[in-house]
C-alpha atoms as a PDB file:
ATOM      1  CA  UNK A   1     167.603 106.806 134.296  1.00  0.00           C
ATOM      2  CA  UNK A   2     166.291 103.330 135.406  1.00  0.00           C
ATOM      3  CA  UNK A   3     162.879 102.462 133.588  1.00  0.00           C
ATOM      4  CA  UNK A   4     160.325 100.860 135.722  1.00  0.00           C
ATOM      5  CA  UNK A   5     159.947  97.153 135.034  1.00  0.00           C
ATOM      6  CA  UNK A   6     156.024  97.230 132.864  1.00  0.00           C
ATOM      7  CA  UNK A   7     154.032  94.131 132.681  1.00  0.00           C
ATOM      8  CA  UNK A   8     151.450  93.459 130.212  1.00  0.00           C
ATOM      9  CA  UNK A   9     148.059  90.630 131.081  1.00  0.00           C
ATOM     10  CA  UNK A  10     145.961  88.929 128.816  1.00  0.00           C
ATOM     11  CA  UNK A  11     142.914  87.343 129.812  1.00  0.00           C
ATOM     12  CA  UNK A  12     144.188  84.125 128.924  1.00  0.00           C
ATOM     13  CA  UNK A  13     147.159  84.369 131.191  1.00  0.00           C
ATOM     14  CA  UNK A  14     144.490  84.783 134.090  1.00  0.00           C
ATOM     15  CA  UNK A  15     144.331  81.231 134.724  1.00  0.00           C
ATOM     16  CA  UNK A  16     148.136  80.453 135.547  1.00  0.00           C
ATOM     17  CA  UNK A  17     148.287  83.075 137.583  1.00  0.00           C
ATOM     18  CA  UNK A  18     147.547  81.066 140.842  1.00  0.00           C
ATOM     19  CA  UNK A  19     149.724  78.524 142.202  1.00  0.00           C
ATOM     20  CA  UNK A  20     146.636  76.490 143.482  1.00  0.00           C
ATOM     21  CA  UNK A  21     143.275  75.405 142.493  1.00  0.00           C
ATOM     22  CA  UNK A  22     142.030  75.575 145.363  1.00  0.00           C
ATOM     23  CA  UNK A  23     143.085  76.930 148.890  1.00  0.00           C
ATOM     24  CA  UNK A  24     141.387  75.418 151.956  1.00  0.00           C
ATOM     25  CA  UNK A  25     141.413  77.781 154.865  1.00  0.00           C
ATOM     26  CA  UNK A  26     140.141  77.398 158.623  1.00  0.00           C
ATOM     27  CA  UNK A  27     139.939  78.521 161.920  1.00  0.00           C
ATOM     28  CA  UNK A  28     141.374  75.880 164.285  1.00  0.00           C
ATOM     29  CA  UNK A  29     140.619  75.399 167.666  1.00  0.00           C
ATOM     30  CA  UNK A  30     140.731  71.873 167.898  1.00  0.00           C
ATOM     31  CA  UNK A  31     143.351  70.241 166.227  1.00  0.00           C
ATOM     32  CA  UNK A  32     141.991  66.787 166.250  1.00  0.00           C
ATOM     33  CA  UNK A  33     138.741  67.756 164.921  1.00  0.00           C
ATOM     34  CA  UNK A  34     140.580  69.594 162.008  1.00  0.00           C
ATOM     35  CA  UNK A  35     142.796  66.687 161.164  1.00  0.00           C
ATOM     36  CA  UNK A  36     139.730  64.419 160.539  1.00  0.00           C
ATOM     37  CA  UNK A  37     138.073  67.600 158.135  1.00  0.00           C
ATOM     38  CA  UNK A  38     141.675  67.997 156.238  1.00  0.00           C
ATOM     39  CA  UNK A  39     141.830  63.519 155.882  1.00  0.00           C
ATOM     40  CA  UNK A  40     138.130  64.025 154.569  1.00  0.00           C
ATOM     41  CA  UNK A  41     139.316  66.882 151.714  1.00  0.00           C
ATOM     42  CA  UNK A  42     142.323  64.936 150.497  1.00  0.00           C
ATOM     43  CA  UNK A  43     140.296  61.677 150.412  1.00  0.00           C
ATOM     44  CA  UNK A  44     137.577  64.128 148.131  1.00  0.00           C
ATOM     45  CA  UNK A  45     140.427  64.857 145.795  1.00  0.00           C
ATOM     46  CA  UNK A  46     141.596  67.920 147.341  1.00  0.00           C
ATOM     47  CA  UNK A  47     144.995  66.917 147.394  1.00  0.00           C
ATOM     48  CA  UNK A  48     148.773  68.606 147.739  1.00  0.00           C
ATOM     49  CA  UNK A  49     149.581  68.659 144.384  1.00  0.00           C
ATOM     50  CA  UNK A  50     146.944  71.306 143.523  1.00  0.00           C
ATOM     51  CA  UNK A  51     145.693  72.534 146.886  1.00  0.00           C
ATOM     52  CA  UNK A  52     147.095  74.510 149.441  1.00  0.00           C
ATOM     53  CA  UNK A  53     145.298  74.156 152.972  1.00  0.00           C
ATOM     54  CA  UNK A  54     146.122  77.068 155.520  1.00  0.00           C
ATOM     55  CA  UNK A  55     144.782  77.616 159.279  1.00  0.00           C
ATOM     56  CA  UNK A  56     145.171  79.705 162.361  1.00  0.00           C
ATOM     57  CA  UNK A  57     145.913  78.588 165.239  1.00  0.00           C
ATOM     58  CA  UNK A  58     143.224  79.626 167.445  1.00  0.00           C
ATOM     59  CA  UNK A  59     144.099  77.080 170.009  1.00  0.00           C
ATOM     60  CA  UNK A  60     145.549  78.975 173.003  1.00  0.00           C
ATOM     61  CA  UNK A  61     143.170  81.700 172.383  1.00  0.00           C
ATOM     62  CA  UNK A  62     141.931  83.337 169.248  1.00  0.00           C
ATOM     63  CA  UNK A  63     145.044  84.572 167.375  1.00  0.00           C
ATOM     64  CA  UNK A  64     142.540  86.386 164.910  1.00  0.00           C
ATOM     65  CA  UNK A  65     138.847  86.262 164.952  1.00  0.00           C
ATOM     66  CA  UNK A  66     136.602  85.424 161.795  1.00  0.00           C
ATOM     67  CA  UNK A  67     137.250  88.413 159.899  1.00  0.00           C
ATOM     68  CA  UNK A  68     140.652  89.243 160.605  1.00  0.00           C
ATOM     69  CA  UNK A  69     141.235  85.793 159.802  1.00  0.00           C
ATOM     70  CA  UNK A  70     139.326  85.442 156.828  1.00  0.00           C
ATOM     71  CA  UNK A  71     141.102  88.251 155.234  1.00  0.00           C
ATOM     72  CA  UNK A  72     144.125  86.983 155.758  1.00  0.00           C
ATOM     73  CA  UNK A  73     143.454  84.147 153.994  1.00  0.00           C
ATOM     74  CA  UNK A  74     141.722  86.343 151.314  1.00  0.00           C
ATOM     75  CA  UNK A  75     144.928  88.615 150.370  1.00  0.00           C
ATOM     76  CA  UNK A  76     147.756  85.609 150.994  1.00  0.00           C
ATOM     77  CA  UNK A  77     145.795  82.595 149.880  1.00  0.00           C
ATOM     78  CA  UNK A  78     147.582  81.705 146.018  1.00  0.00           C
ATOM     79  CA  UNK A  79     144.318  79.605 144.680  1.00  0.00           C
ATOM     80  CA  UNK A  80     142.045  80.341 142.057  1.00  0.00           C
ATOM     81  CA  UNK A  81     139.354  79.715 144.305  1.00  0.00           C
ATOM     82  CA  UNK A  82     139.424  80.036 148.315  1.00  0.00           C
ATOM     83  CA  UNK A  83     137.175  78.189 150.494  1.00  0.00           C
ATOM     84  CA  UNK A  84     136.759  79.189 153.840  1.00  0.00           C
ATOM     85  CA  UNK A  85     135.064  76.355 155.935  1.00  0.00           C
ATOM     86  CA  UNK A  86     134.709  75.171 159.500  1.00  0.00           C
ATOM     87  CA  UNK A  87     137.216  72.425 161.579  1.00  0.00           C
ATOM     88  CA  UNK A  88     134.077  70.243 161.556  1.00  0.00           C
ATOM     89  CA  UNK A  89     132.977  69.377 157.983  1.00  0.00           C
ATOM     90  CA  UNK A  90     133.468  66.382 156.582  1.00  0.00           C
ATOM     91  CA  UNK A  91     133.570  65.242 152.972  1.00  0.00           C
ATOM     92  CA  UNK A  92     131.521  62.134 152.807  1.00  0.00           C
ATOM     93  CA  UNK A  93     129.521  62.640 150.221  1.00  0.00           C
ATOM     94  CA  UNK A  94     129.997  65.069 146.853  1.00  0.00           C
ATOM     95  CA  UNK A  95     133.572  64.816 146.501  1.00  0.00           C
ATOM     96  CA  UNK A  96     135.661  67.627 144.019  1.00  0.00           C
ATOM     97  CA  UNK A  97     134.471  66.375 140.598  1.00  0.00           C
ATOM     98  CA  UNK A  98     130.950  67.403 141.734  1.00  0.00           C
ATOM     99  CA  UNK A  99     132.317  70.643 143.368  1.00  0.00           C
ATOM    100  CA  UNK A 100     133.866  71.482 139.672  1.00  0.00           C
ATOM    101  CA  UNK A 101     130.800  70.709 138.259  1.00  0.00           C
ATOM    102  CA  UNK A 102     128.520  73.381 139.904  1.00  0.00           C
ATOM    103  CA  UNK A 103     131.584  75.768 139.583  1.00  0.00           C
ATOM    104  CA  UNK A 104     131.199  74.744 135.673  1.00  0.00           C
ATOM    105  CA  UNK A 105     127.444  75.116 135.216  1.00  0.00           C
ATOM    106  CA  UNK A 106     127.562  78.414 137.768  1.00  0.00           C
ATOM    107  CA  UNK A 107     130.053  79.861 135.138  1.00  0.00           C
ATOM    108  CA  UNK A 108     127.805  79.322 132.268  1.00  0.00           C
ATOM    109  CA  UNK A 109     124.738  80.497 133.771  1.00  0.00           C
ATOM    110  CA  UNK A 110     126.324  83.862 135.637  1.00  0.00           C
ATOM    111  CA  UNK A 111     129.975  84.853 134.789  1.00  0.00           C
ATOM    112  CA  UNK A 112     129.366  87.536 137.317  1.00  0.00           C
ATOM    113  CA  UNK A 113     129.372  85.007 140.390  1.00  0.00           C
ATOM    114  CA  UNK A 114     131.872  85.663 143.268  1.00  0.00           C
ATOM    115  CA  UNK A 115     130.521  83.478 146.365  1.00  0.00           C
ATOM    116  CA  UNK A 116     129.127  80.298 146.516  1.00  0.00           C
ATOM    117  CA  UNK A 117     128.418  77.880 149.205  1.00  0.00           C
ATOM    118  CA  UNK A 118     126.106  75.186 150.400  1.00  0.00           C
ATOM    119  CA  UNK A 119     123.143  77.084 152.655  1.00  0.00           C
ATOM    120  CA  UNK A 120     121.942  80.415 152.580  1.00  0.00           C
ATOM    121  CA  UNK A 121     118.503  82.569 152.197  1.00  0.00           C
ATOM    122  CA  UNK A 122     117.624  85.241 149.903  1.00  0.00           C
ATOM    123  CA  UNK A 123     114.843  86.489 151.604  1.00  0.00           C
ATOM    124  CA  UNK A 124     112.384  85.752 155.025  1.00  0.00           C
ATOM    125  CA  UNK A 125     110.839  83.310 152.996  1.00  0.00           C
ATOM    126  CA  UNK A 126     113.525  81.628 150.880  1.00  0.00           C
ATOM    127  CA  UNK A 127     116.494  79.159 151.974  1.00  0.00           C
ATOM    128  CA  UNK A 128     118.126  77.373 149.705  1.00  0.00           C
ATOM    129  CA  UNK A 129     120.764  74.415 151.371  1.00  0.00           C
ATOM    130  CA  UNK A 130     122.227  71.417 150.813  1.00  0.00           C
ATOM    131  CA  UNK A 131     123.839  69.995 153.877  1.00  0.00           C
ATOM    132  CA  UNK A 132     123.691  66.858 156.607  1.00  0.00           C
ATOM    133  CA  UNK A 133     123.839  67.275 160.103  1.00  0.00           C
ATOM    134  CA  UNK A 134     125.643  65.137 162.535  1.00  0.00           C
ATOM    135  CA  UNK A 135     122.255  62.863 162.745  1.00  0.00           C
ATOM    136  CA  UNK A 136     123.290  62.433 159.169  1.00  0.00           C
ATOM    137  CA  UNK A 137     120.116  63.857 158.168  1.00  0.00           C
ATOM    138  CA  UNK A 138     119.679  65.236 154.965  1.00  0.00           C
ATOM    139  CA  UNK A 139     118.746  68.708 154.847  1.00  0.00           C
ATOM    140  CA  UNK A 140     117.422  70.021 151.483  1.00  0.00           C
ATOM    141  CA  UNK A 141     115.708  73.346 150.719  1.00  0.00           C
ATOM    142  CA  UNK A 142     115.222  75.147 147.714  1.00  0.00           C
ATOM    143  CA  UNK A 143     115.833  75.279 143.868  1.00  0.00           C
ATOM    144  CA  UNK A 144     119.898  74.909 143.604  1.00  0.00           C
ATOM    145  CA  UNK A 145     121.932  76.907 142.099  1.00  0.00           C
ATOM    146  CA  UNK A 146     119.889  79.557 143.891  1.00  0.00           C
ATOM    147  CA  UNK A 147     121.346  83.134 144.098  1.00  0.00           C
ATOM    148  CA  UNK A 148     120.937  84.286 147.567  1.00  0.00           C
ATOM    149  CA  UNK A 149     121.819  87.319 149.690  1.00  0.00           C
ATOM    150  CA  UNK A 150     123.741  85.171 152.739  1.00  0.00           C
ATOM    151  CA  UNK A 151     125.612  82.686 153.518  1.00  0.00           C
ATOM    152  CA  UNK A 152     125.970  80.034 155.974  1.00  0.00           C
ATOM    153  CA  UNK A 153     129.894  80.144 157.171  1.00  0.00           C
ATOM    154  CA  UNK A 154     129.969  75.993 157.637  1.00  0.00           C
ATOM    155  CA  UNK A 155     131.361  75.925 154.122  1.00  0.00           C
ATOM    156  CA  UNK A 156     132.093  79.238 151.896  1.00  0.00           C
ATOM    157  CA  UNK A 157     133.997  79.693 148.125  1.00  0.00           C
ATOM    158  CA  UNK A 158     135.126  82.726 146.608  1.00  0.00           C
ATOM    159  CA  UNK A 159     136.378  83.368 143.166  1.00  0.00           C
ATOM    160  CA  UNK A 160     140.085  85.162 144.316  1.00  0.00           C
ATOM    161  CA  UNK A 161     139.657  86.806 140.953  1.00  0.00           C
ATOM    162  CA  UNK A 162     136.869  88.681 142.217  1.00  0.00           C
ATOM    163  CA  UNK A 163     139.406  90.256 144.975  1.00  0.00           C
ATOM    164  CA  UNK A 164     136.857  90.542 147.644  1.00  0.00           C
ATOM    165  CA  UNK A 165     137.341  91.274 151.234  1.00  0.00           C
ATOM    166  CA  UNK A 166     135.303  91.256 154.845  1.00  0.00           C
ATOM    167  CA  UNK A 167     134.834  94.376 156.237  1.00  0.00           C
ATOM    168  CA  UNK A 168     137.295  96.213 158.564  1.00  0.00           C
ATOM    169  CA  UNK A 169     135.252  97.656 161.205  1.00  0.00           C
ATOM    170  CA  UNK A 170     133.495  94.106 162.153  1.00  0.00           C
ATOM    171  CA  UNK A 171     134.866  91.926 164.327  1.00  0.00           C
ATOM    172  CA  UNK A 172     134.283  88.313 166.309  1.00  0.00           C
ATOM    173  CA  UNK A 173     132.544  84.741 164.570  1.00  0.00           C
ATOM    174  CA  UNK A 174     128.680  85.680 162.974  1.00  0.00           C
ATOM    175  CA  UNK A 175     127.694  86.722 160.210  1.00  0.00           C
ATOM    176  CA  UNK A 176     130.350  86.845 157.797  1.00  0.00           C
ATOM    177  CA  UNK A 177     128.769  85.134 155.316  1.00  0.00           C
ATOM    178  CA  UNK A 178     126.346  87.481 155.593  1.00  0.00           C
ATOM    179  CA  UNK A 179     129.098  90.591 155.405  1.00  0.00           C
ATOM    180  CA  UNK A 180     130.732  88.767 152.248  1.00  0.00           C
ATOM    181  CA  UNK A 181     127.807  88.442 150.247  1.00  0.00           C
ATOM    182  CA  UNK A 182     126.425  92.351 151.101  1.00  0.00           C
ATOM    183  CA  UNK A 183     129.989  93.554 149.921  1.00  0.00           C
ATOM    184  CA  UNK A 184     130.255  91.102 146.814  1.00  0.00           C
ATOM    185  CA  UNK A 185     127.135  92.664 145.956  1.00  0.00           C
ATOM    186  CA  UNK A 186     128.007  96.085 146.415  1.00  0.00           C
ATOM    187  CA  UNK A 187     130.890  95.396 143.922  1.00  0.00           C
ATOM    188  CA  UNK A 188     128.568  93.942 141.197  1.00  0.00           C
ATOM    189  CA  UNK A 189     129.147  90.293 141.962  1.00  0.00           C
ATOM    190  CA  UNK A 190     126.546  87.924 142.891  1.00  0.00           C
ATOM    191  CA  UNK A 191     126.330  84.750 145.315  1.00  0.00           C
ATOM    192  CA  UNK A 192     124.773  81.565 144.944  1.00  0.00           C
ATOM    193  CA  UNK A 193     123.716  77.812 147.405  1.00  0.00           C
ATOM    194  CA  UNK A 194     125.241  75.094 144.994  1.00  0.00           C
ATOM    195  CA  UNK A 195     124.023  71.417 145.306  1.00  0.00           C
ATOM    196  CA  UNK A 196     127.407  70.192 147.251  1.00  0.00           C
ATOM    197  CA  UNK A 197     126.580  67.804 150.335  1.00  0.00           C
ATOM    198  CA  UNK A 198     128.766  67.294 152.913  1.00  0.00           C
ATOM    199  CA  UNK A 199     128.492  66.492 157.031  1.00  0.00           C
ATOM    200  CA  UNK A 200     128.216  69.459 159.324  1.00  0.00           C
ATOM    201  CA  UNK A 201     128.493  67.927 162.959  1.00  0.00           C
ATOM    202  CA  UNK A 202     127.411  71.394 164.538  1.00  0.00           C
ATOM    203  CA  UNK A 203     124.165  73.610 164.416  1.00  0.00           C
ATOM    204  CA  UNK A 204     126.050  76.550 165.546  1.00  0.00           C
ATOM    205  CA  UNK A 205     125.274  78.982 168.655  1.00  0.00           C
ATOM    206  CA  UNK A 206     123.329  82.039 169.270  1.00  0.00           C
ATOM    207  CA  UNK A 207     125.046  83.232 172.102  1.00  0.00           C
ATOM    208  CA  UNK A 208     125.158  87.174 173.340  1.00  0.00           C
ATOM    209  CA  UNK A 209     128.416  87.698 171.128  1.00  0.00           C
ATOM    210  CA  UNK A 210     125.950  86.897 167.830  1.00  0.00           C
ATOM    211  CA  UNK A 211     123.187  89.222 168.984  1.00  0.00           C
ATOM    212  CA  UNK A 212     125.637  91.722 169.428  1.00  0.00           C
ATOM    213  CA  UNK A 213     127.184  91.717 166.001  1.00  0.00           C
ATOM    214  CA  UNK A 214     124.043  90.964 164.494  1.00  0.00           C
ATOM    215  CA  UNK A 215     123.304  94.646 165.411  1.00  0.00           C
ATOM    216  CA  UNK A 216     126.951  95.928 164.575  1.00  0.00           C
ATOM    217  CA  UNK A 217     125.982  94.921 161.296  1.00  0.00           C
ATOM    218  CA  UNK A 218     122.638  96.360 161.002  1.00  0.00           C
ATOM    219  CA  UNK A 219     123.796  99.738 161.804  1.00  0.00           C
ATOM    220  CA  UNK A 220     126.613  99.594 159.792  1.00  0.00           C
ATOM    221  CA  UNK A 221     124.517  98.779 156.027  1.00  0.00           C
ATOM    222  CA  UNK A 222     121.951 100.895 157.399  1.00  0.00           C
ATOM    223  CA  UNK A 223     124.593 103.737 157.292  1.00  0.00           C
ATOM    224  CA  UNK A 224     126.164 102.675 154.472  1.00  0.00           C
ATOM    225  CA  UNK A 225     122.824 102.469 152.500  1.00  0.00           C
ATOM    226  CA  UNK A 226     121.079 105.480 153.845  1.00  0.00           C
ATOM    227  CA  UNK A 227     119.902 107.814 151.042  1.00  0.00           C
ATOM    228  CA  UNK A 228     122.185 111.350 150.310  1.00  0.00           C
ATOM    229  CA  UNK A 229     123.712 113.144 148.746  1.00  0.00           C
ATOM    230  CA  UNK A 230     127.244 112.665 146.856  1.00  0.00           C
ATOM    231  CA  UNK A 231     129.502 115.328 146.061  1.00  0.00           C
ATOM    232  CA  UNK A 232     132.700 114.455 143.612  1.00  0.00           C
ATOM    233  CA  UNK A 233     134.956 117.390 142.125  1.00  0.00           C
ATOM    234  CA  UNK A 234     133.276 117.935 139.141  1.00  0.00           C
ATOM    235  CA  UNK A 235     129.613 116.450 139.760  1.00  0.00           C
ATOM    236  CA  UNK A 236     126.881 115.851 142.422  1.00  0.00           C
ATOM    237  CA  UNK A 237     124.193 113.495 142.862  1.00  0.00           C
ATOM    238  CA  UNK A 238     122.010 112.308 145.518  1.00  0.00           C
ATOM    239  CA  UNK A 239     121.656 108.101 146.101  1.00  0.00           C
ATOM    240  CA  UNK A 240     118.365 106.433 147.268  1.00  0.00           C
ATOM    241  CA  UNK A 241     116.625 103.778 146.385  1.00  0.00           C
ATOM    242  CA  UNK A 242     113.811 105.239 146.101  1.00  0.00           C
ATOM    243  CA  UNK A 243     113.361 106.666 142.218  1.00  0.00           C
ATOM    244  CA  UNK A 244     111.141 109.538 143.361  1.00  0.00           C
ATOM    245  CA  UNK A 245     113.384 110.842 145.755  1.00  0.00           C
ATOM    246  CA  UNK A 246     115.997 110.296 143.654  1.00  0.00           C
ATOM    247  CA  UNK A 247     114.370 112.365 140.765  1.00  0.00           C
ATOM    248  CA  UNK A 248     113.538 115.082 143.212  1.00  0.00           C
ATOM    249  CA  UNK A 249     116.826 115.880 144.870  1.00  0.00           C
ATOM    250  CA  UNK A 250     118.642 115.779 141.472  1.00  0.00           C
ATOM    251  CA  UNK A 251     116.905 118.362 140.426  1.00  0.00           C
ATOM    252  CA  UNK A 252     119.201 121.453 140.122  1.00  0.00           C
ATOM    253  CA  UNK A 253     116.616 123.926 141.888  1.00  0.00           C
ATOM    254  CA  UNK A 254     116.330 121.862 145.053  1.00  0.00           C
ATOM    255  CA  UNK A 255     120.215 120.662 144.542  1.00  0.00           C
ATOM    256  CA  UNK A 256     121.192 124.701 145.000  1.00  0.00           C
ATOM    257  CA  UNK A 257     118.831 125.002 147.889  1.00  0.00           C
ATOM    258  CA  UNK A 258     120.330 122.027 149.542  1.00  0.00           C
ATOM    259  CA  UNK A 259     123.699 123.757 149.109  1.00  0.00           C
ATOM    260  CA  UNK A 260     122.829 126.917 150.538  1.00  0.00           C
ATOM    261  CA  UNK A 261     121.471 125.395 153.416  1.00  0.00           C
ATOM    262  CA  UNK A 262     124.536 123.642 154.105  1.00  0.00           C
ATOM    263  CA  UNK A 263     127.020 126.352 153.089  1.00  0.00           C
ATOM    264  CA  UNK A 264     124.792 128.750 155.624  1.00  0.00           C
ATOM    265  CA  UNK A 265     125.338 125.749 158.568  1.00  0.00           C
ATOM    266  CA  UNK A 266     129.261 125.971 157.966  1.00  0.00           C
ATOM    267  CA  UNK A 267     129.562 129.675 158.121  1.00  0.00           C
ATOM    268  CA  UNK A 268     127.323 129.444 161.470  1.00  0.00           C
ATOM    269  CA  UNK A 269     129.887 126.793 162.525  1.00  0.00           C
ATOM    270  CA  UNK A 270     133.081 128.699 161.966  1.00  0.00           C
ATOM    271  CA  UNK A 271     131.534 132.188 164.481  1.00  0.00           C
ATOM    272  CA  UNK A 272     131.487 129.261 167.328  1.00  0.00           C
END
């Protein structure tokens, strides 16, 4: 009989587990354009020795869109961390020593962090950014580090450790750093705008393929965060955020009269 080949991890080993420090990963669709970005990340200190930089060709027509993409990058990228940016940054300004630095003080002030990047909101009143535009004006909101609940996609990092992924049934180029930070969350991670200025030379579109994902997306975490119940082999429970519903549908009485009701709809099901 052939054993199976067993292998042991200790948290200290979790460091030299990656090939990389960092991995630097884009969508291209102009290959000039991404030259000048990739000149400005090795000039930063980004460079071969520690840093692997992967793209997709999206030049003759999108090979992959944003988050097929992206999670292809996510699963083969072999970097501690991944950072998923657009062909038209460029690093003029904080170079990798300061990007090391907020990943530093980030680790002592949440261990639990998973996302980071350089603009993002956590509410209709609060955005937090660092970031100049391609007037090279300097656009500064907010109290950084600030923990936020989106992302802007210009420039994205993500702890690989934290084996996070964009969801499956999205598709096309908004809002996933909006769909990254909702699903980091959901796995008990959080997501922060760090102080790390660089040049964006685009404001982005709203064109009809953004209002139609924007409301792909709302129906899909309204679904998936829609109070009921949960049934597991050996337990139920019912999910809301609302504590008062929550305290009333657990309780066994109502519970049983919930079940009833839905074992009576399935026996009127099966006469049709």
């Amino acid at each position: 009989m052939v054993k199976p080949s067993v292998v042991s991890i200790a948290k200290k080993e979790v460091r030299s587990l990656y090939k990389f420090q960092y991995a630097i990963c884009t969508l291209v669709t102009d290959l000039d354009e991404y030259s000048r970005m990739l000149d400005s990340f090795i000039a930063a200190g980004f460079t071969p020795d520690d840093c692997e930089y992967r793209y997709i060709d999206n030049t003759n027509g999108n090979t992959f869109d944003a988050y097929q993409g992206i999670n292809q990058f996510l699963q083969n990228a072999d970097a501690r961390y991944i950072v998923i940016c657009h062909q038209d940054i460029l690093l003029k300004f904080d170079k990798r020593e300061q990007l090391g630095e907020r990943i530093s003080e980030l680790d002592k002030a949440d261990k639990n962090w998973a996302v980071l990047g350089n603009a993002g909101a956590n509410n209709l009143y609060l955005a937090s950014m660092k970031v100049t535009h391609a007037d090279m004006v300097c656009d500064k909101k907010g109290i950084l580090p600030s923990k936020v609940g989106s992302l802007d996609e210009n420039f994205i990092l993500i702890k690989k450790s934290a084996n996070i992924a964009l969801s499956g049934d999205l598709a096309g180029f908004h809002l996933y750093g909006t769909d990254i930070c909702l699903i980091a969350e959901c796995l008990g991670y959080t997501a922060y705008v760090i102080e790390f200025n660089l040049i964006h030379l685009s404001n982005g579109k709203m064109d009809p393929s953004f209002y139609s994902l924007s409301k792909k997306v709302q129906r899909k975490y309204s679904s998936f965060f829609r109070s009921r119940y949960i049934k597991t082999t050996i337990t139920r429970f019912y999910l809301s955020s609302s504590s008062i519903l929550r305290c009333i549908m657990n309780i066994s009485l109502v519970q049983n009269m919930v079940r009833l009701y839905y074992k009576y709809e399935y026996k009127l099901f099966k006469k049709y």
